[in-house]
PDB file of N, CA and C in Angstrom:
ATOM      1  N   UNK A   1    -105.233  46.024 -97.683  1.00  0.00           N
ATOM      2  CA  UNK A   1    -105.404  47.109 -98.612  1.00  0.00           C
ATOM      3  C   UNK A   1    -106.779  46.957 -99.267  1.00  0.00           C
ATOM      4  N   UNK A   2    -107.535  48.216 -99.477  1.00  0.00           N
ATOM      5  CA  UNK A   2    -109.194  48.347 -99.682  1.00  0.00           C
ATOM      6  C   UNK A   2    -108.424  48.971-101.302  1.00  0.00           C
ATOM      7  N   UNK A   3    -108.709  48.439-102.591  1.00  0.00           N
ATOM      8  CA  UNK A   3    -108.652  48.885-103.913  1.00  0.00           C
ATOM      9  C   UNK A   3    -110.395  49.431-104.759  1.00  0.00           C
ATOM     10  N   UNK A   4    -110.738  50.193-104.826  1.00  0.00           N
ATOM     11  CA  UNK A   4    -112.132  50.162-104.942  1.00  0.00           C
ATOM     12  C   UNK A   4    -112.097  51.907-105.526  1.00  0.00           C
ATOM     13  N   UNK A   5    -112.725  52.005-106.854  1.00  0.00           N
ATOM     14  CA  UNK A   5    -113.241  53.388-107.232  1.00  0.00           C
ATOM     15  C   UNK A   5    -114.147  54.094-106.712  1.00  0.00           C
ATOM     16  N   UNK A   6    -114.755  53.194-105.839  1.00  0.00           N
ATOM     17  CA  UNK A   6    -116.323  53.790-104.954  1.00  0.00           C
ATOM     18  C   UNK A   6    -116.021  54.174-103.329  1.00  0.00           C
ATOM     19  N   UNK A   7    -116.116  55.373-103.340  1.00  0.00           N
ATOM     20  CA  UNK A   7    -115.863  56.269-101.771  1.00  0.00           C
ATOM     21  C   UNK A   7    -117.055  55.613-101.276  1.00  0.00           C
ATOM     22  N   UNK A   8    -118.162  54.830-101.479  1.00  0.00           N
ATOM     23  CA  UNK A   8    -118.781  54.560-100.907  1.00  0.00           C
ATOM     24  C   UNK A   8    -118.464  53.155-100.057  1.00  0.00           C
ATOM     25  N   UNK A   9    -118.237  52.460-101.534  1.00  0.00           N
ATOM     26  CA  UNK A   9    -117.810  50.806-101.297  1.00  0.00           C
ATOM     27  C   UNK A   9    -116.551  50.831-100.172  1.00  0.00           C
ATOM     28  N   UNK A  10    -115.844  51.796-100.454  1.00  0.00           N
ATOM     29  CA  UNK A  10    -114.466  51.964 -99.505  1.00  0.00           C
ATOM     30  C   UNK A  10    -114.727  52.291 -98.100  1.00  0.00           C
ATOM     31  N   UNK A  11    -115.673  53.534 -97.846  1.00  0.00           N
ATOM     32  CA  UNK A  11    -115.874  53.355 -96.360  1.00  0.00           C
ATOM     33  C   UNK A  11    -116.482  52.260 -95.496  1.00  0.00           C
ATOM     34  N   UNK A  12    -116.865  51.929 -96.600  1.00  0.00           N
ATOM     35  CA  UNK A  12    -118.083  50.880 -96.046  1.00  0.00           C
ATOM     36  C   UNK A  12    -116.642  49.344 -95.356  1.00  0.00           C
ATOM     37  N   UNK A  13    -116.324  49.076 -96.694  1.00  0.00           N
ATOM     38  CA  UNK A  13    -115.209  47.940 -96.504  1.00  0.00           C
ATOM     39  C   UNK A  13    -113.999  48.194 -95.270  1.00  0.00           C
ATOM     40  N   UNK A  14    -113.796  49.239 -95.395  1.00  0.00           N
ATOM     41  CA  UNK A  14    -112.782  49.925 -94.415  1.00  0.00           C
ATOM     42  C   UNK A  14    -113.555  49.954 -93.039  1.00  0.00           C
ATOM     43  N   UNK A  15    -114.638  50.133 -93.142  1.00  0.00           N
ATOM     44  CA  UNK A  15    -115.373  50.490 -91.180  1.00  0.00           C
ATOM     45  C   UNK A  15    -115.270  48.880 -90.969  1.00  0.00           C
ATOM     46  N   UNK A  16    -115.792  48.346 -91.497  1.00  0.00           N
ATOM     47  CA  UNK A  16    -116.169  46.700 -91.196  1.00  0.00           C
ATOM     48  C   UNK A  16    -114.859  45.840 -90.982  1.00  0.00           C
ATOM     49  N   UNK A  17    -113.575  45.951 -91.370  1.00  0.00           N
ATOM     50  CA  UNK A  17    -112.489  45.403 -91.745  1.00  0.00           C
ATOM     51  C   UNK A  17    -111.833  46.024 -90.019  1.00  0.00           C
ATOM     52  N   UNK A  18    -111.753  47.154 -89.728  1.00  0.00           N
ATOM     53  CA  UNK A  18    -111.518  48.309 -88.786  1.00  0.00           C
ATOM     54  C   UNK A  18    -112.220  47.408 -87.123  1.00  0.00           C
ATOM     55  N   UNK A  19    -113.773  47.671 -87.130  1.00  0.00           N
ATOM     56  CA  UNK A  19    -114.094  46.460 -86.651  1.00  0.00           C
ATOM     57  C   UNK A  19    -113.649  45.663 -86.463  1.00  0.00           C
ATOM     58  N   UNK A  20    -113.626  44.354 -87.186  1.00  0.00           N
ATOM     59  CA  UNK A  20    -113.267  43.051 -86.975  1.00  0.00           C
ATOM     60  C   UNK A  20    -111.880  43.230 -86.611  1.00  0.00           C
ATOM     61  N   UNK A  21    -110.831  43.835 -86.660  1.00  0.00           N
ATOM     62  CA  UNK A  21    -109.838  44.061 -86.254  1.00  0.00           C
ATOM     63  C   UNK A  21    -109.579  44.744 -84.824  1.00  0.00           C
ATOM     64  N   UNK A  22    -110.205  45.629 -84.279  1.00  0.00           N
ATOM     65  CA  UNK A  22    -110.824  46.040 -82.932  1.00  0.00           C
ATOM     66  C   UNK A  22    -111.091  44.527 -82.383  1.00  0.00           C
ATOM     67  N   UNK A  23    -112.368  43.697 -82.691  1.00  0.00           N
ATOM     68  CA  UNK A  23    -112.637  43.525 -81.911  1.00  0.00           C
ATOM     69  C   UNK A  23    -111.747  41.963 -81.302  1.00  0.00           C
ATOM     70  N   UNK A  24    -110.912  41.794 -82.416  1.00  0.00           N
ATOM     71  CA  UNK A  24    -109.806  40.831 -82.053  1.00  0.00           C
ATOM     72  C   UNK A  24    -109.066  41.211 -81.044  1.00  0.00           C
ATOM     73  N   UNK A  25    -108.800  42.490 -81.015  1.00  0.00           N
ATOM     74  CA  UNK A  25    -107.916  42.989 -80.450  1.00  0.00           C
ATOM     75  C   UNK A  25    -106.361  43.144 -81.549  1.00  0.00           C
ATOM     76  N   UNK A  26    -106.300  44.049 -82.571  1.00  0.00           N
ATOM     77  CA  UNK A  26    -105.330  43.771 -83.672  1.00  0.00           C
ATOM     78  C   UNK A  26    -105.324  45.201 -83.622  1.00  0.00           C
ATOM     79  N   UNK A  27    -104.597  45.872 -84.696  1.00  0.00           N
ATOM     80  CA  UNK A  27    -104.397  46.685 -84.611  1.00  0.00           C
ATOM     81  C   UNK A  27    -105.005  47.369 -85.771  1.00  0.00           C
ATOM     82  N   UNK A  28    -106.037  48.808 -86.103  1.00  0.00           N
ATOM     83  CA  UNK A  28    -106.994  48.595 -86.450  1.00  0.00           C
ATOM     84  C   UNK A  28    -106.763  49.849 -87.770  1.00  0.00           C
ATOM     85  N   UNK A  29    -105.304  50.355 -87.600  1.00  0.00           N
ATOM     86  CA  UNK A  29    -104.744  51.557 -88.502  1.00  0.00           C
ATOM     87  C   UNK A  29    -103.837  51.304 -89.527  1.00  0.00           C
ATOM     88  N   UNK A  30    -104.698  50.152 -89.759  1.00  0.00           N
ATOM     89  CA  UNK A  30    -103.218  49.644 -90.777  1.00  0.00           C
ATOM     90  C   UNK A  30    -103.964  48.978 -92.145  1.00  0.00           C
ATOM     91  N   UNK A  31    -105.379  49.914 -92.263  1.00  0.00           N
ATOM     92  CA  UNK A  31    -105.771  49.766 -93.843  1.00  0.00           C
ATOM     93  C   UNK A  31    -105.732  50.631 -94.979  1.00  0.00           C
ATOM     94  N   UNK A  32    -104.762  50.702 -95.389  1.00  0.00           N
ATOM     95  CA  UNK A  32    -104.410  51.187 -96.538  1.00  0.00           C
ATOM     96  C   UNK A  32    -105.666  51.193 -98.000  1.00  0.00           C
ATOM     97  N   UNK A  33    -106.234  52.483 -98.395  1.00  0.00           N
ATOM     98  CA  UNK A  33    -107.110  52.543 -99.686  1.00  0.00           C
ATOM     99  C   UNK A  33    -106.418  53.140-100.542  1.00  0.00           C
ATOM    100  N   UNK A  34    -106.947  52.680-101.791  1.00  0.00           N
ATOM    101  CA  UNK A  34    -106.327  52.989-102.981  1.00  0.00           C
ATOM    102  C   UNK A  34    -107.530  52.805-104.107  1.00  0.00           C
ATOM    103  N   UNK A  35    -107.366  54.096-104.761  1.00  0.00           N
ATOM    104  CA  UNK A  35    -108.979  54.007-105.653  1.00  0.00           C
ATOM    105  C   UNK A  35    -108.690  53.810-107.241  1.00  0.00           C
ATOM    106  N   UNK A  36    -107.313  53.333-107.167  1.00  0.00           N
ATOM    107  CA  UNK A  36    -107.581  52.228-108.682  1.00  0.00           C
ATOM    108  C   UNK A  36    -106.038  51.609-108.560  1.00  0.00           C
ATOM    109  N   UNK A  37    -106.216  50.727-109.855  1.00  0.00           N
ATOM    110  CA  UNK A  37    -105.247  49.191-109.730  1.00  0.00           C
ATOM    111  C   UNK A  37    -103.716  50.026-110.067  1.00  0.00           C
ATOM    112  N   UNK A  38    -103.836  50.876-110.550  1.00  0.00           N
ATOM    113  CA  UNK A  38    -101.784  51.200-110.684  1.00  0.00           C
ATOM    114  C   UNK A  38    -101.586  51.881-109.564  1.00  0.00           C
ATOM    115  N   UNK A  39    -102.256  52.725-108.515  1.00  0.00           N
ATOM    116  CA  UNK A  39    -102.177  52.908-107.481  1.00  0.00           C
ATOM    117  C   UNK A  39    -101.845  52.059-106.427  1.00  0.00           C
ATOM    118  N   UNK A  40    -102.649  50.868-106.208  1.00  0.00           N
ATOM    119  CA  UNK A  40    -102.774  49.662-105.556  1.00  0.00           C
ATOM    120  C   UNK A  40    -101.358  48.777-105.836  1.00  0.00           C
ATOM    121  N   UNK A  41    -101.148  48.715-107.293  1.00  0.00           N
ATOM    122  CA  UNK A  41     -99.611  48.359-107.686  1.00  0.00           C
ATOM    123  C   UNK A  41     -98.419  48.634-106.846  1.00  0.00           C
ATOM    124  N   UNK A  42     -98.322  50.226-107.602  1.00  0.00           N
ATOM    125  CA  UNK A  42     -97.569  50.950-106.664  1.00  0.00           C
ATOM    126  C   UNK A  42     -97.005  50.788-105.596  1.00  0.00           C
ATOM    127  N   UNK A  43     -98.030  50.681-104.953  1.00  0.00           N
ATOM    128  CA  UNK A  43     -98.060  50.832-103.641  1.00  0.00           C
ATOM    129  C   UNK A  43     -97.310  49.725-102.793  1.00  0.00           C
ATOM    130  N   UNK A  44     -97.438  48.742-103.332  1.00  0.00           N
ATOM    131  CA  UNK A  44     -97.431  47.324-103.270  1.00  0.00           C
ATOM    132  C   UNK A  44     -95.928  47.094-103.469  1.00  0.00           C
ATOM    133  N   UNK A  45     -95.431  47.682-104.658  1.00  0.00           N
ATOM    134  CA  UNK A  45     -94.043  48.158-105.263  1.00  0.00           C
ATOM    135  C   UNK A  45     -93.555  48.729-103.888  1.00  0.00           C
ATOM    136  N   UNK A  46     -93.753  49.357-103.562  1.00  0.00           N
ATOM    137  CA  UNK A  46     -93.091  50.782-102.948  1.00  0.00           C
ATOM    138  C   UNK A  46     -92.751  49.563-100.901  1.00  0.00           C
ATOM    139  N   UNK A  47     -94.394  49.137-100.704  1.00  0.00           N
ATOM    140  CA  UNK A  47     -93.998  48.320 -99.684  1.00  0.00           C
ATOM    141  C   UNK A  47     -93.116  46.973-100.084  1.00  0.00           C
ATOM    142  N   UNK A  48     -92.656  46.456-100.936  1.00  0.00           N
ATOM    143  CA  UNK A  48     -91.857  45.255-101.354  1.00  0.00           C
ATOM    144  C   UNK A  48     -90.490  45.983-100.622  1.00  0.00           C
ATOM    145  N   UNK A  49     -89.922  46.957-101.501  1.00  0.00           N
ATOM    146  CA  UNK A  49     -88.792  47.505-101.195  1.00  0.00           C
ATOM    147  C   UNK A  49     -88.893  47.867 -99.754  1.00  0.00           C
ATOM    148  N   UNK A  50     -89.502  48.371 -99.257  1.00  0.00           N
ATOM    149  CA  UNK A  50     -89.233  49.069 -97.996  1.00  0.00           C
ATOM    150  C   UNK A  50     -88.887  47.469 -96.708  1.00  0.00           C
ATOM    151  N   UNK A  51     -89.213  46.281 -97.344  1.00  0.00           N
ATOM    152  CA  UNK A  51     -89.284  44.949 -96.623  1.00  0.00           C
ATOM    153  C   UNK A  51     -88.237  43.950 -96.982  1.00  0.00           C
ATOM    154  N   UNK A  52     -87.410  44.912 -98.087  1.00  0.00           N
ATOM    155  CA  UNK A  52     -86.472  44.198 -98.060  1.00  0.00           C
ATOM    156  C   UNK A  52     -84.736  44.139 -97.021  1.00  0.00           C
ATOM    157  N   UNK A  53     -84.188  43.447 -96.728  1.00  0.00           N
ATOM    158  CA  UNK A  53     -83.183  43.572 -95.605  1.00  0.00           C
ATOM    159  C   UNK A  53     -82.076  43.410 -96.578  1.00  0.00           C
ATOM    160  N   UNK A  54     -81.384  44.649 -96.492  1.00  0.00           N
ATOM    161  CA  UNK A  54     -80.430  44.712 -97.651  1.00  0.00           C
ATOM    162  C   UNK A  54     -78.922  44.424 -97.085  1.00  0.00           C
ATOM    163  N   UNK A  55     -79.118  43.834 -95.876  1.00  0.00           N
ATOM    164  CA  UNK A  55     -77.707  43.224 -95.258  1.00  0.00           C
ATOM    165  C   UNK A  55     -77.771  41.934 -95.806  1.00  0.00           C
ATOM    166  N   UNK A  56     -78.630  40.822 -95.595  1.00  0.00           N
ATOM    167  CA  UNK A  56     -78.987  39.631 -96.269  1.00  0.00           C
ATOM    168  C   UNK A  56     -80.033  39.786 -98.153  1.00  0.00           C
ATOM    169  N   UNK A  57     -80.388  40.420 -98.202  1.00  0.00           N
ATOM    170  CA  UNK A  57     -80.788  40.539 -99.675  1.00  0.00           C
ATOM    171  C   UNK A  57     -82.053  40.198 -99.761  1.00  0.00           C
ATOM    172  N   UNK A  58     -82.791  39.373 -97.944  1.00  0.00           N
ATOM    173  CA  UNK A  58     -83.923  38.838 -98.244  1.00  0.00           C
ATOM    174  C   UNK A  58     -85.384  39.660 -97.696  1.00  0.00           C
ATOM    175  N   UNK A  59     -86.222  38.801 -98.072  1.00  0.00           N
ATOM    176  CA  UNK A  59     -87.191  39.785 -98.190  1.00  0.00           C
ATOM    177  C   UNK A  59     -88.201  39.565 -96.470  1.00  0.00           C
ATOM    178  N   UNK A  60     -88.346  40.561 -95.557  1.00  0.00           N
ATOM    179  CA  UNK A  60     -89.029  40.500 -94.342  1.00  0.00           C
ATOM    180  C   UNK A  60     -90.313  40.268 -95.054  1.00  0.00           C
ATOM    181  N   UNK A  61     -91.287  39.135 -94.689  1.00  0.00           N
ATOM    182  CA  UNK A  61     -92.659  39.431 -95.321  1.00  0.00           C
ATOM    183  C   UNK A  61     -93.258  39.894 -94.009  1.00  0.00           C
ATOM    184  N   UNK A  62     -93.124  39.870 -92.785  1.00  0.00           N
ATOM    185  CA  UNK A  62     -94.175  40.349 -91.972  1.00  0.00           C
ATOM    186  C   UNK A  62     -94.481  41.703 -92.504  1.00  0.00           C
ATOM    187  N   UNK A  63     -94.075  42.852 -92.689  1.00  0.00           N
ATOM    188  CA  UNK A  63     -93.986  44.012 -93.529  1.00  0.00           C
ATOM    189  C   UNK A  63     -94.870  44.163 -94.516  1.00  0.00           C
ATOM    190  N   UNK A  64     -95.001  42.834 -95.335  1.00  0.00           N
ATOM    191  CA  UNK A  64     -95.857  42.963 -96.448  1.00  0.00           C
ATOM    192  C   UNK A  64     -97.683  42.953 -96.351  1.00  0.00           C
ATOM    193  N   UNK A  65     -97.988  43.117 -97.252  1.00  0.00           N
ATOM    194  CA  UNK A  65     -99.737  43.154 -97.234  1.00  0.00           C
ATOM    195  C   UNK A  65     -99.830  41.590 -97.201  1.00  0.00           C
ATOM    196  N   UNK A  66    -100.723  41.511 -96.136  1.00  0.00           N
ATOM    197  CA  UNK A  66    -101.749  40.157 -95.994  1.00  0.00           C
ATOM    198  C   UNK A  66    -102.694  39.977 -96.733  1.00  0.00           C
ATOM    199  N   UNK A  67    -103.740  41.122 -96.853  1.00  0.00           N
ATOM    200  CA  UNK A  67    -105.000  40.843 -97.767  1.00  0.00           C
ATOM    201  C   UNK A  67    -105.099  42.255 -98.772  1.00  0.00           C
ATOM    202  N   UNK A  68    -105.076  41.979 -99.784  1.00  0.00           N
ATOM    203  CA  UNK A  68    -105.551  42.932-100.963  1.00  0.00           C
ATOM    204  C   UNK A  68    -107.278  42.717-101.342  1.00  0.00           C
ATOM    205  N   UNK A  69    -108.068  43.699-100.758  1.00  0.00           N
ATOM    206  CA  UNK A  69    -109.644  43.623-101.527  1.00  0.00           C
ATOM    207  C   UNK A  69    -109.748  44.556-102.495  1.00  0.00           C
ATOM    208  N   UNK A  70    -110.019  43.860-104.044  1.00  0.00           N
ATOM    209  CA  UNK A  70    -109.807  44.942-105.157  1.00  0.00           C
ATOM    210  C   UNK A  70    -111.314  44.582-105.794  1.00  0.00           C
ATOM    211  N   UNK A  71    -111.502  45.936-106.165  1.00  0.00           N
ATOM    212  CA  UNK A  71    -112.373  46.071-107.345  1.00  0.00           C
ATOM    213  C   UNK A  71    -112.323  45.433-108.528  1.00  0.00           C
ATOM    214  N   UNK A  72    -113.019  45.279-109.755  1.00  0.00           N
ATOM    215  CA  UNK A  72    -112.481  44.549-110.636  1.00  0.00           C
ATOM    216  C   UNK A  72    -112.617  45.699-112.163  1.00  0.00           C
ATOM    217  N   UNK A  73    -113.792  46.711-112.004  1.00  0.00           N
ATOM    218  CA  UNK A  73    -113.957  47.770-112.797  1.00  0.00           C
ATOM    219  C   UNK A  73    -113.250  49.278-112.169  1.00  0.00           C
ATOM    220  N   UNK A  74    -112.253  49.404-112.584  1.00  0.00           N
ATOM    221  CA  UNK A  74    -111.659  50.760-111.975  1.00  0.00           C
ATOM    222  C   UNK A  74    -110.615  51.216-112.787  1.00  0.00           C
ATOM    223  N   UNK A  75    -110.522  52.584-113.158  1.00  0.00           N
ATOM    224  CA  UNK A  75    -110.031  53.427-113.847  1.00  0.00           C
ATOM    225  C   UNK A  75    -108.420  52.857-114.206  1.00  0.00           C
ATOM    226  N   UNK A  76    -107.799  53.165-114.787  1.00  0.00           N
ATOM    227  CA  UNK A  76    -106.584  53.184-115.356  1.00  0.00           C
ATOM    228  C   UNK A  76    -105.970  51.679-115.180  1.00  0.00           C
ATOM    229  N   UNK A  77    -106.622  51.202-114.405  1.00  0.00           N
ATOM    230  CA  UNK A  77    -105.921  49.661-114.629  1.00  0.00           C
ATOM    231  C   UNK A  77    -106.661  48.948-113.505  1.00  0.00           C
ATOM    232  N   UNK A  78    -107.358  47.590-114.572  1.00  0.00           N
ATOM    233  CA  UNK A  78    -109.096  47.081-114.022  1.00  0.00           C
ATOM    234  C   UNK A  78    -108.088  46.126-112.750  1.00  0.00           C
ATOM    235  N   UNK A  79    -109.056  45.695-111.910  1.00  0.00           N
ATOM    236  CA  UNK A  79    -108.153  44.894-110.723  1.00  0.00           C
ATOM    237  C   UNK A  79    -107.507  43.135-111.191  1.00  0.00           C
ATOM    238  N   UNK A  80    -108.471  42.713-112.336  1.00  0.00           N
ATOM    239  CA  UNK A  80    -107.753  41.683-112.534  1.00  0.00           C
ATOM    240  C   UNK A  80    -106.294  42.209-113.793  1.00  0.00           C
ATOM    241  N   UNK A  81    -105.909  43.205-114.050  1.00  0.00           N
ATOM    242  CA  UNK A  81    -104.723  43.056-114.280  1.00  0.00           C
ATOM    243  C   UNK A  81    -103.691  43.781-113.289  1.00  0.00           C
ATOM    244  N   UNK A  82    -104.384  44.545-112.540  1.00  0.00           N
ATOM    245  CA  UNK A  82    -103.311  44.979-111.312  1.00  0.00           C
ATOM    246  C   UNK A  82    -102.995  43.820-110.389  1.00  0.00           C
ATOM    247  N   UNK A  83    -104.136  42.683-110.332  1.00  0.00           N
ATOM    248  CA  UNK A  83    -103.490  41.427-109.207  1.00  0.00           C
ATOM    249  C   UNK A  83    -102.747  40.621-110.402  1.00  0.00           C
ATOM    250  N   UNK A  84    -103.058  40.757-111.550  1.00  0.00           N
ATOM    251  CA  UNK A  84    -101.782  40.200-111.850  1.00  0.00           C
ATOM    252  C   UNK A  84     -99.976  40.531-111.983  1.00  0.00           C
ATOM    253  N   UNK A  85    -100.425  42.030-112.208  1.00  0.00           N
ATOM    254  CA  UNK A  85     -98.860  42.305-111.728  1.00  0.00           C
ATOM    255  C   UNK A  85     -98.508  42.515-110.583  1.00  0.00           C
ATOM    256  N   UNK A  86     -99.077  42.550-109.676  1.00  0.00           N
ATOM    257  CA  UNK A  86     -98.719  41.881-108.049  1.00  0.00           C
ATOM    258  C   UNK A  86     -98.244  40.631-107.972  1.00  0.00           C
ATOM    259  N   UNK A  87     -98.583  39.838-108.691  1.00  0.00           N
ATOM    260  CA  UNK A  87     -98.231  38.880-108.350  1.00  0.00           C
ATOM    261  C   UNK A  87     -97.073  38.420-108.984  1.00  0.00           C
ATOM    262  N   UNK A  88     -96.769  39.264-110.216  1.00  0.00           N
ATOM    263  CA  UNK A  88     -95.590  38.813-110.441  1.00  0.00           C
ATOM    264  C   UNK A  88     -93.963  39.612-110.117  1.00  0.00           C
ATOM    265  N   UNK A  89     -94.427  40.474-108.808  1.00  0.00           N
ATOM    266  CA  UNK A  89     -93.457  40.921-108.451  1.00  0.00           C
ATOM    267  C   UNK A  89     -92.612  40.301-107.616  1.00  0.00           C
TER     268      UNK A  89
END
Protein backbone atom coordinates (compact mmCIF):
# COMPACT_ATOMS: atom_id res chain seq x y z
CA UNK A 1 0.00 0.00 0.00
CA UNK A 2 1.42 3.59 -1.45
CA UNK A 3 -0.12 6.28 1.53
CA UNK A 4 1.07 9.67 0.15
CA UNK A 5 -0.96 13.19 -0.43
CA UNK A 6 1.22 13.78 -3.56
CA UNK A 7 -0.30 12.38 -7.06
CA UNK A 8 3.04 12.95 -7.92
CA UNK A 9 5.05 11.08 -5.15
CA UNK A 10 2.32 8.26 -5.74
CA UNK A 11 2.83 7.62 -9.36
CA UNK A 12 6.15 7.80 -9.11
CA UNK A 13 6.29 5.10 -5.98
CA UNK A 14 3.63 2.99 -7.61
CA UNK A 15 5.53 2.70 -11.32
CA UNK A 16 8.81 1.68 -9.52
CA UNK A 17 7.21 -0.79 -6.90
CA UNK A 18 5.00 -2.19 -10.27
CA UNK A 19 8.45 -2.74 -11.84
CA UNK A 20 10.31 -4.42 -9.37
CA UNK A 21 7.44 -6.65 -9.06
CA UNK A 22 7.27 -7.43 -12.97
CA UNK A 23 10.49 -7.99 -13.05
CA UNK A 24 10.54 -10.77 -10.29
CA UNK A 25 8.02 -12.14 -11.89
CA UNK A 26 5.14 -11.32 -8.94
CA UNK A 27 2.23 -10.10 -9.50
CA UNK A 28 2.23 -6.47 -10.29
CA UNK A 29 -1.79 -5.32 -9.53
CA UNK A 30 -1.84 -5.55 -6.20
CA UNK A 31 -0.80 -1.86 -5.08
CA UNK A 32 -3.23 -0.35 -3.37
CA UNK A 33 -3.01 3.99 -2.94
CA UNK A 34 -4.46 5.86 -0.48
CA UNK A 35 -3.94 9.72 -0.19
CA UNK A 36 -4.14 10.13 3.56
CA UNK A 37 -3.67 8.13 6.96
CA UNK A 38 -7.60 7.39 7.94
CA UNK A 39 -7.99 6.21 4.51
CA UNK A 40 -4.88 3.99 4.68
CA UNK A 41 -6.43 2.89 8.23
CA UNK A 42 -9.47 1.98 6.88
CA UNK A 43 -8.50 0.23 4.56
CA UNK A 44 -6.31 -1.83 6.50
CA UNK A 45 -9.53 -2.30 8.85
CA UNK A 46 -11.63 -3.38 6.10
CA UNK A 47 -8.64 -5.97 4.74
CA UNK A 48 -8.15 -7.45 8.52
CA UNK A 49 -11.78 -8.57 8.40
CA UNK A 50 -12.03 -9.78 5.03
CA UNK A 51 -8.75 -12.33 6.31
CA UNK A 52 -10.34 -13.45 8.91
CA UNK A 53 -11.61 -17.40 8.82
CA UNK A 54 -14.64 -17.31 10.79
CA UNK A 55 -14.92 -21.21 10.99
CA UNK A 56 -11.66 -21.19 13.20
CA UNK A 57 -11.75 -17.43 14.43
CA UNK A 58 -8.17 -17.10 13.07
CA UNK A 59 -6.68 -14.70 11.17
CA UNK A 60 -5.27 -15.81 7.24
CA UNK A 61 -2.27 -13.31 7.07
CA UNK A 62 -1.31 -14.21 3.51
CA UNK A 63 -4.38 -11.81 2.68
CA UNK A 64 -2.92 -9.12 4.62
CA UNK A 65 -0.63 -6.08 3.51
CA UNK A 66 3.10 -6.85 3.46
CA UNK A 67 4.43 -3.35 3.04
CA UNK A 68 2.69 -0.04 3.97
CA UNK A 69 4.80 3.19 2.33
CA UNK A 70 3.28 6.24 4.16
CA UNK A 71 3.76 9.76 4.07
CA UNK A 72 4.32 11.39 7.26
CA UNK A 73 2.56 15.06 6.44
CA UNK A 74 -0.98 14.28 5.11
CA UNK A 75 -4.34 15.58 5.64
CA UNK A 76 -6.73 14.32 8.27
CA UNK A 77 -4.48 11.99 9.98
CA UNK A 78 -0.39 12.54 9.68
CA UNK A 79 1.18 8.87 8.89
CA UNK A 80 2.91 8.52 12.15
CA UNK A 81 -0.42 8.33 13.89
CA UNK A 82 -2.20 6.25 11.24
CA UNK A 83 0.89 3.53 11.62
CA UNK A 84 0.16 3.71 14.91
CA UNK A 85 -3.28 2.65 14.84
CA UNK A 86 -2.39 -0.06 12.46
CA UNK A 87 -0.59 -1.38 14.55
CA UNK A 88 -2.68 -1.68 17.18
CA UNK A 89 -5.26 -3.49 15.43
Amino acid sequence: MIVDDDPFCVDFMKNQIEDMLMALNLRSDVVDVHYNGRDAVDQVKVSIGECVQYDEGQVDRRCMYKLILMDYFMPFLNGDDATIEIMQL
